[in-house]
C-alpha atoms as a PDB file:
ATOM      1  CA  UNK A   1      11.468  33.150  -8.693  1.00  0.00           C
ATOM      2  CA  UNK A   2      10.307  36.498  -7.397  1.00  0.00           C
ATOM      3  CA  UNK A   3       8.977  39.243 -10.380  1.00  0.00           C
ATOM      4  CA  UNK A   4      10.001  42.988 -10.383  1.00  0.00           C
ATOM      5  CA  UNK A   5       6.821  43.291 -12.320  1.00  0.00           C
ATOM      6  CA  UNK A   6       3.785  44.008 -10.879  1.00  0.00           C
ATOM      7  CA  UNK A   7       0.851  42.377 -12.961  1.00  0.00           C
ATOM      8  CA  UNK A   8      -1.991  42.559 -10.692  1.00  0.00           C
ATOM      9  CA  UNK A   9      -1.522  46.002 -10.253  1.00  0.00           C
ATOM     10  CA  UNK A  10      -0.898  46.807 -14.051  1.00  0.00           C
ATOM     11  CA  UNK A  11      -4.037  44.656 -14.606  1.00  0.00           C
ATOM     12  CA  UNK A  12      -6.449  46.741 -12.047  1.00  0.00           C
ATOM     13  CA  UNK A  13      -5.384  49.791 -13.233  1.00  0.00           C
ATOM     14  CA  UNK A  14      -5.637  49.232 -16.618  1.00  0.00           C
ATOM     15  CA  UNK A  15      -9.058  48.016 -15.596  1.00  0.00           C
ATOM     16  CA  UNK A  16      -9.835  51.112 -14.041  1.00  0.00           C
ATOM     17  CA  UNK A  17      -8.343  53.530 -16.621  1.00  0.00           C
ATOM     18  CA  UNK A  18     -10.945  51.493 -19.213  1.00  0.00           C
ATOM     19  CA  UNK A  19     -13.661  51.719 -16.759  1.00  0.00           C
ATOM     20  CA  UNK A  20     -17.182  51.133 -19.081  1.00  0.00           C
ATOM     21  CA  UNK A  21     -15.565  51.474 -22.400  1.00  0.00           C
ATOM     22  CA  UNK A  22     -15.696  48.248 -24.346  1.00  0.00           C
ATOM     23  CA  UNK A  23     -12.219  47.211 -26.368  1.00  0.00           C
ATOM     24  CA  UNK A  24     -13.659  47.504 -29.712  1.00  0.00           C
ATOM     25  CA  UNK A  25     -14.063  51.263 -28.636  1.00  0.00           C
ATOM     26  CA  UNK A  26     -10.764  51.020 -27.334  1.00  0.00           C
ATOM     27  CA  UNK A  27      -8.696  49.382 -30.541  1.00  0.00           C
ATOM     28  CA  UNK A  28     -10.945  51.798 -32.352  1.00  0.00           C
ATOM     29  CA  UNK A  29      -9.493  54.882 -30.673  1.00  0.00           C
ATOM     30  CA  UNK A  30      -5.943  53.863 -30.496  1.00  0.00           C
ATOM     31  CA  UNK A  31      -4.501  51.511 -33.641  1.00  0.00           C
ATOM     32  CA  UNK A  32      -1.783  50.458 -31.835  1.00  0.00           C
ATOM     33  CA  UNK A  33      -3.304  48.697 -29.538  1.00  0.00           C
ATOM     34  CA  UNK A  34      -5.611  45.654 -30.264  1.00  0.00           C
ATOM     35  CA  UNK A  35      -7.964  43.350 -29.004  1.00  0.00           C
ATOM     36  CA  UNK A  36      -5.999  40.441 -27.902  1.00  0.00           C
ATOM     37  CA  UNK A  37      -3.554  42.570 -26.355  1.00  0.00           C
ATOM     38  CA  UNK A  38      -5.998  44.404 -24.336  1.00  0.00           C
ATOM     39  CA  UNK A  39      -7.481  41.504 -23.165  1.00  0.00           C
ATOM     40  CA  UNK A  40      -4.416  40.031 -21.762  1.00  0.00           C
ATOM     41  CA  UNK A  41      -3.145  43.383 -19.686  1.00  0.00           C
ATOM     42  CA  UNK A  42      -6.779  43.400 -18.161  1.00  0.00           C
ATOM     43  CA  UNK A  43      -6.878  39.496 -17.262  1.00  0.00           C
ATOM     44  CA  UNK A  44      -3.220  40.149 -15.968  1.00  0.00           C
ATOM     45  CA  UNK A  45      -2.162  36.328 -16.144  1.00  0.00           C
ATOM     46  CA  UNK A  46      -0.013  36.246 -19.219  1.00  0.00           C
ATOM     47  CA  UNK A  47       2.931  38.296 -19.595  1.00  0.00           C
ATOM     48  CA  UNK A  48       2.661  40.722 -22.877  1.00  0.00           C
ATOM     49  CA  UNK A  49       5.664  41.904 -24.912  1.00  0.00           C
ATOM     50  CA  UNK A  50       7.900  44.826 -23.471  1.00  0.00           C
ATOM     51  CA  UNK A  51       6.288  46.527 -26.709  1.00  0.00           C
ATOM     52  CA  UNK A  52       2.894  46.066 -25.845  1.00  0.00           C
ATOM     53  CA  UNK A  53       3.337  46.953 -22.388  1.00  0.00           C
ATOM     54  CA  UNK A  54       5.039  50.241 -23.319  1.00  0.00           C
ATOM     55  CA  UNK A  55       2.191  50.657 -26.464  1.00  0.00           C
ATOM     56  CA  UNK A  56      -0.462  50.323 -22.980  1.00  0.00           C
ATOM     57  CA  UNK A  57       1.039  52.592 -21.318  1.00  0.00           C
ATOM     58  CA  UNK A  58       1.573  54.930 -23.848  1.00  0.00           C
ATOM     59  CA  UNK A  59      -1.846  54.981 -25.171  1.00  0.00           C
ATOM     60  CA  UNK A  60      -3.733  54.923 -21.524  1.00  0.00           C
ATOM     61  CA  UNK A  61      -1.324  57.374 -20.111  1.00  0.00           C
ATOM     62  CA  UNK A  62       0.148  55.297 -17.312  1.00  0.00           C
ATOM     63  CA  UNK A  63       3.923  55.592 -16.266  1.00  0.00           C
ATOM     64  CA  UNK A  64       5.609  52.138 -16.738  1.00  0.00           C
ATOM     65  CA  UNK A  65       8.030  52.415 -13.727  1.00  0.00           C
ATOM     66  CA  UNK A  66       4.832  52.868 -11.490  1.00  0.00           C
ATOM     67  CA  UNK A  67       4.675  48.628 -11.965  1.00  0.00           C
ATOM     68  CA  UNK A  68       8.030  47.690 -11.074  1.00  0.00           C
ATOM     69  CA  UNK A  69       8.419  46.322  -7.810  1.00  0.00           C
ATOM     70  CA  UNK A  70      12.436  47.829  -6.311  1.00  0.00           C
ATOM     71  CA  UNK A  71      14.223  45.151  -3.716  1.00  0.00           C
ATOM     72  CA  UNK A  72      13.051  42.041  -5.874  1.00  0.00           C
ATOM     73  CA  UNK A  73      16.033  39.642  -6.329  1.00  0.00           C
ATOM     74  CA  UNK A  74      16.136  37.885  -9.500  1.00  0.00           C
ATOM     75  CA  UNK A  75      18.392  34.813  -9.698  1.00  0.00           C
ATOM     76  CA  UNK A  76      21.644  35.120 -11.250  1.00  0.00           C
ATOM     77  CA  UNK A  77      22.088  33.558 -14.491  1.00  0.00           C
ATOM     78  CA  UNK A  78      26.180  32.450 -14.322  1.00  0.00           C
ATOM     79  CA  UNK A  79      28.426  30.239 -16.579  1.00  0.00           C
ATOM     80  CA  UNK A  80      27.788  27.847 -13.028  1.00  0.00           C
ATOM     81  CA  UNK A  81      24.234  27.649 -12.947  1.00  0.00           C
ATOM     82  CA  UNK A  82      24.173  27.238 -17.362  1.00  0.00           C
ATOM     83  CA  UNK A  83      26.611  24.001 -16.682  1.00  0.00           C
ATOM     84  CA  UNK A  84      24.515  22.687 -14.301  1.00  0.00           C
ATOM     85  CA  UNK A  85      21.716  22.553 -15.577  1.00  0.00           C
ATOM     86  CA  UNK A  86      20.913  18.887 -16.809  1.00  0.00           C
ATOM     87  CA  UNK A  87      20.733  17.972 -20.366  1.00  0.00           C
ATOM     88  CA  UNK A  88      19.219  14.744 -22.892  1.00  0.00           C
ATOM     89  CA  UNK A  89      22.286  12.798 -23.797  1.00  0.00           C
ATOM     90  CA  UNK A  90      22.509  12.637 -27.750  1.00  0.00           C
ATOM     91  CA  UNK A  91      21.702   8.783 -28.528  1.00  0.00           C
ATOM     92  CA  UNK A  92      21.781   7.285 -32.200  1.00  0.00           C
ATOM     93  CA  UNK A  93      17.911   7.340 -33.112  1.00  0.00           C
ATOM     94  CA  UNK A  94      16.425   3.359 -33.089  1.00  0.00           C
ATOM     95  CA  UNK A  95      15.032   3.434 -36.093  1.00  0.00           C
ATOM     96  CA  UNK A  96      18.245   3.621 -38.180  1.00  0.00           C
ATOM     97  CA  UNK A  97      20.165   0.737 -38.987  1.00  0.00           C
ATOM     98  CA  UNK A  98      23.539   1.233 -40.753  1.00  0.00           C
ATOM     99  CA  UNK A  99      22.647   4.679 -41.750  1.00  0.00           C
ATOM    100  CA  UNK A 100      19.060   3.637 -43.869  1.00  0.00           C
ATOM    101  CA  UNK A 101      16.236   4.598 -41.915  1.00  0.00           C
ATOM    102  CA  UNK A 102      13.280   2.292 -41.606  1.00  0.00           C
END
């Protein structure tokens, strides 16, 4: 499934924006942000809060909507596709016997 966000381009520019300043300096200057969450926008694998991407953005002066990608579909998430989707059938558990468990 297709993403309207786009991470490798939030990750270089954050990149950029940080240029030679280490995170410690950068946590240091802004308390909102810290170092874990920094690390992650510049790596640009996982995907970080809505807050944190926001608190970024914020803090390094970047415009969110620059990152989201217009014309991506995202599938549709329907009563249909919920029903069939498969599910565990609930089965007594083995190791009780006439309600004492063993």
């Amino acid at each position: 499934m297709a993403d309207p966000f786009d991470r490798d381009r939030f990750a270089a520019t954050v990149r950029h924006r940080l240029g030679g300043v280490s995170v410690r300096q950068v946590v240091d200057a802004f308390p909102a942000l810290n170092v874990a969450m920094i690390t992650r926008a510049k790596q640009g694998r996982s995907n970080l809060s809505i807050g944190s991407f926001l608190t970024i953005c914020k803090a390094l002066r970047l415009r969110p909507l620059d990152f989201y990608v217009a014309g991506v579909k995202r599938a549709r998430v329907t009563r249909k596709t919920i029903l069939k989707q498969t599910v565990t059938r609930r089965v007594p558990c083995e190791t009780r016997v006439g309600g004492d468990v063993r």
